[in-house]
C-alpha atoms as a PDB file:
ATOM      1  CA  UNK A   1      64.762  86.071  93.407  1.00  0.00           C
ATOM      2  CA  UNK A   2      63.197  86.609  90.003  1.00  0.00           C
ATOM      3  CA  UNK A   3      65.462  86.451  87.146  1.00  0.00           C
ATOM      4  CA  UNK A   4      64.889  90.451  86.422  1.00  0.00           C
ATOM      5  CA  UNK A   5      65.935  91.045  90.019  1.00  0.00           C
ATOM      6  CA  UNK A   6      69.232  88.762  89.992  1.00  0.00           C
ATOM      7  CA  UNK A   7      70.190  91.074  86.829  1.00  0.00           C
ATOM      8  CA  UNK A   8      69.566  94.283  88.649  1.00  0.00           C
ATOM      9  CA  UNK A   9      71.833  92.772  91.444  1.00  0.00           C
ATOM     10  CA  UNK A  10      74.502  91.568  89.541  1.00  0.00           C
ATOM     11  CA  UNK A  11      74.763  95.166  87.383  1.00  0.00           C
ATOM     12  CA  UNK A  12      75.215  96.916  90.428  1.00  0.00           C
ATOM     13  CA  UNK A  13      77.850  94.861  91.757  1.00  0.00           C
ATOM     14  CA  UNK A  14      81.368  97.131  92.233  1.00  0.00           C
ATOM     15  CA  UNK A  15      84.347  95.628  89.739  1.00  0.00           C
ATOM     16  CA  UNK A  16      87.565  94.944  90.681  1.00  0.00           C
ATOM     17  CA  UNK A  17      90.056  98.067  90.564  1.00  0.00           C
ATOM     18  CA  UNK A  18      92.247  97.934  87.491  1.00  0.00           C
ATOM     19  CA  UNK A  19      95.789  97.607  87.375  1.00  0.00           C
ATOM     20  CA  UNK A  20      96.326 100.870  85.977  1.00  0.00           C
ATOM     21  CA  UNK A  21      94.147 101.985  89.568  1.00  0.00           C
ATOM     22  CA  UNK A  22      96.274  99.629  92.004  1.00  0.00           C
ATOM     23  CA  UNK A  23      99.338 101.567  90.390  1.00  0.00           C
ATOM     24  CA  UNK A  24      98.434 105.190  91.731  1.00  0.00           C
ATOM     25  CA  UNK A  25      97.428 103.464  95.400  1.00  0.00           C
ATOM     26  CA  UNK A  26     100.841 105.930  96.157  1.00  0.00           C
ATOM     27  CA  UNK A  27      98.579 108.805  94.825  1.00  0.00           C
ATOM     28  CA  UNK A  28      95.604 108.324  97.313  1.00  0.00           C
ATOM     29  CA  UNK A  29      96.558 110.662 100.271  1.00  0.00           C
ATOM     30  CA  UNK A  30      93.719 108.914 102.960  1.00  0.00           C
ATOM     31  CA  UNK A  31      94.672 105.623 101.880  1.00  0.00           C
ATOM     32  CA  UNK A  32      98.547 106.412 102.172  1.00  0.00           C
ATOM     33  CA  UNK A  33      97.498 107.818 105.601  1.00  0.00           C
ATOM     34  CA  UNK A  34      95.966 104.276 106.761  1.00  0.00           C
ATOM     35  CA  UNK A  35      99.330 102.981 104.908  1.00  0.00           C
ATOM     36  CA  UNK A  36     101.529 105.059 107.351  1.00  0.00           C
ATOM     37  CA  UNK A  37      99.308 104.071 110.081  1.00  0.00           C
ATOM     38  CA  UNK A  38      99.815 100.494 110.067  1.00  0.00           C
ATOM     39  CA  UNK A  39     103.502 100.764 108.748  1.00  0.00           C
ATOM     40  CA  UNK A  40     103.986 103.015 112.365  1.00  0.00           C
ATOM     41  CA  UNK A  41     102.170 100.354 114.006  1.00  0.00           C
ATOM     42  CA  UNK A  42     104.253  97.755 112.651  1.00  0.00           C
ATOM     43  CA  UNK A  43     107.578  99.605 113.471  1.00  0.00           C
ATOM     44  CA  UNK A  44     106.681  99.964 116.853  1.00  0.00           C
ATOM     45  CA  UNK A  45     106.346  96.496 117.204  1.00  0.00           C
ATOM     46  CA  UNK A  46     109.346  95.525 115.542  1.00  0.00           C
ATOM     47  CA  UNK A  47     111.880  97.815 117.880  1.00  0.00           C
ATOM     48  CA  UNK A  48     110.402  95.939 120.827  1.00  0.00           C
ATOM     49  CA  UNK A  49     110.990  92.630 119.413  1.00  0.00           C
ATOM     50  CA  UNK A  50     113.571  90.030 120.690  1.00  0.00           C
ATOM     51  CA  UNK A  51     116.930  91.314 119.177  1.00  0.00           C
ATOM     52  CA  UNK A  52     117.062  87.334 118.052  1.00  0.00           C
ATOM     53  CA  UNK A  53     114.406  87.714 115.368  1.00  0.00           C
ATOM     54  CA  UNK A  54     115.509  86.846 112.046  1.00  0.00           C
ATOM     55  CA  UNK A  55     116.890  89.827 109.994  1.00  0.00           C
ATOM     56  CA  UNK A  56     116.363  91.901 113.418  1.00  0.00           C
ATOM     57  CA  UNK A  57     118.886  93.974 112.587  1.00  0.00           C
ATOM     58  CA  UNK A  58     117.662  95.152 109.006  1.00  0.00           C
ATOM     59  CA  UNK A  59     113.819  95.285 110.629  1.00  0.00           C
ATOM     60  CA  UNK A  60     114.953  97.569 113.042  1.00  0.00           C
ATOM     61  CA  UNK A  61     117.132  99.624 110.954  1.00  0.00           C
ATOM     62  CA  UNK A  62     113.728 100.014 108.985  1.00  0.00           C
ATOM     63  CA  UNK A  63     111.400 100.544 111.522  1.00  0.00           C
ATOM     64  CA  UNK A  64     113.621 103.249 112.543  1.00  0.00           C
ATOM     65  CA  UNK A  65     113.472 104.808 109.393  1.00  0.00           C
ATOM     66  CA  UNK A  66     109.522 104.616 109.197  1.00  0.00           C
ATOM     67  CA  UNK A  67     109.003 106.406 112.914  1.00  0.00           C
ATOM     68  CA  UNK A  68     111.307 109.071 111.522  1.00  0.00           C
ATOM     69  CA  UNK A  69     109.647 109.144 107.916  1.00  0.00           C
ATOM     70  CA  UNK A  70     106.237 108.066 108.042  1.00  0.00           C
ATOM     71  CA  UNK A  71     104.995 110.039 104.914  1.00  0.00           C
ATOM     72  CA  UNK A  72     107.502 108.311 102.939  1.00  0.00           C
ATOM     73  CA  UNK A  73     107.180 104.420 104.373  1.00  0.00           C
ATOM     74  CA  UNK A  74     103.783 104.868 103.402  1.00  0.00           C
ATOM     75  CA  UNK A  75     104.073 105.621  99.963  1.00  0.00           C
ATOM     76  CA  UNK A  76     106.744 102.912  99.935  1.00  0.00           C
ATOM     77  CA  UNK A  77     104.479 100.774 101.249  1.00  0.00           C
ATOM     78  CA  UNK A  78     100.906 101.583  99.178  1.00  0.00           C
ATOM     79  CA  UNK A  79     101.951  99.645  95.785  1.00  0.00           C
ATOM     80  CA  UNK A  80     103.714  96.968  97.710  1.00  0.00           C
ATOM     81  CA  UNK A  81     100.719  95.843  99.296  1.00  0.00           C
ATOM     82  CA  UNK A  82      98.405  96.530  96.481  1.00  0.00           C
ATOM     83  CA  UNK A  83     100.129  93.168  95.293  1.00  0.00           C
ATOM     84  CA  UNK A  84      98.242  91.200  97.548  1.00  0.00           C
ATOM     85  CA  UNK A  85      95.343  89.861  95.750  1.00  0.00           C
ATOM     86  CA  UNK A  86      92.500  90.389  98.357  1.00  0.00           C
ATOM     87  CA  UNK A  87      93.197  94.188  98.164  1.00  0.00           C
ATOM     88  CA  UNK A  88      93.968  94.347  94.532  1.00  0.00           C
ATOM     89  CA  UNK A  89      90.231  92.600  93.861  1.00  0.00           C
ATOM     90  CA  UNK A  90      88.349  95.496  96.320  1.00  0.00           C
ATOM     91  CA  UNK A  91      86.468  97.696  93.828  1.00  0.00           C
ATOM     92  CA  UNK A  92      88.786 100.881  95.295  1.00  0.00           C
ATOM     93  CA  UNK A  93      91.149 101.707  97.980  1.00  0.00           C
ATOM     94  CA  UNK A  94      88.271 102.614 100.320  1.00  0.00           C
ATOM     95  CA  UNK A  95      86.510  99.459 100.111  1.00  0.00           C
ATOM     96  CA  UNK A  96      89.845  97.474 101.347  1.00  0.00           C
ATOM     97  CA  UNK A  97      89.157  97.095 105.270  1.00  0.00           C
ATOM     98  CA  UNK A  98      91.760  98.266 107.651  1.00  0.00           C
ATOM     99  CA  UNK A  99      92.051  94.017 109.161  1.00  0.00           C
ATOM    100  CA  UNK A 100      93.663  93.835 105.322  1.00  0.00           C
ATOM    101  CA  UNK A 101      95.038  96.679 105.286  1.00  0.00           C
ATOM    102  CA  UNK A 102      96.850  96.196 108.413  1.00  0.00           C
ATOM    103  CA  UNK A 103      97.703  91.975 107.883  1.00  0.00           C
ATOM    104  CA  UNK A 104      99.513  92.962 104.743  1.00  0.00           C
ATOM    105  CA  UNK A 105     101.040  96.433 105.910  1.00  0.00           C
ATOM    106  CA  UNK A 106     103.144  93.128 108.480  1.00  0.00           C
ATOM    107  CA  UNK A 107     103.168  90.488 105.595  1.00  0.00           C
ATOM    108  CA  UNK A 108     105.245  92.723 103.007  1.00  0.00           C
ATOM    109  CA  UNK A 109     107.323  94.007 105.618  1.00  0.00           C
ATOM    110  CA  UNK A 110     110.279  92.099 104.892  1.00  0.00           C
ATOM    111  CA  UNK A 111     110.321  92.600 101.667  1.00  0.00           C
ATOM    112  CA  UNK A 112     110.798  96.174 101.831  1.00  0.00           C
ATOM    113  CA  UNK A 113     114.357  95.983 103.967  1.00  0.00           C
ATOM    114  CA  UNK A 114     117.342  97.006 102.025  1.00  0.00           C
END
């Protein structure tokens, strides 16, 4: 590849979204949608889970509240998970593939119990 070429290429590369773009990821209705999605996903999983889990309690509580409020859990959930630096550094909320989507969606749920 020419240097000319490598130019071209590197010009039409996509930047990383912005902080001030992570911050309205609660704003972007199909991305909240694959939010609520994974977050109903999740909660499913989580009221089948051995009543022995840590914090079981607490997750359940939780997952109950997501199966009864999934619009909601996914806004909670859309800046939460914007923290994680692989889906902060996609160029928008489209380009962040639903594998991340859905391994953070689980990794941040914790942290999201009252």
């Amino acid at each position: 590849m020419d240097r000319r070429s490598w130019l071209s290429t590197i010009r039409k590369a996509k930047k990383p979204m912005t902080a001030l773009q992570a911050s309205q990821a609660d704003q972007d209705t199909d991305f909240v949608n694959r939010i609520k999605y994974f977050a109903v996903k999740a909660a499913v999983a989580v009221t089948t889970e051995d009543p022995r889990t840590a914090k079981h309690s607490e997750r359940d509580a939780f997952a109950r509240f997501i199966l009864m409020n999934p619009v909601e859990a996914g806004r909670r959930f859309a800046l939460v998970v914007m923290t994680n630096s692989t889906l902060f550094a996609a160029s928008d909320f489209a380009a962040i593939t639903d594998g991340d989507l859905e391994f953070t969606v689980n990794s941040v749920y914790n942290s999201l119990l009252s």
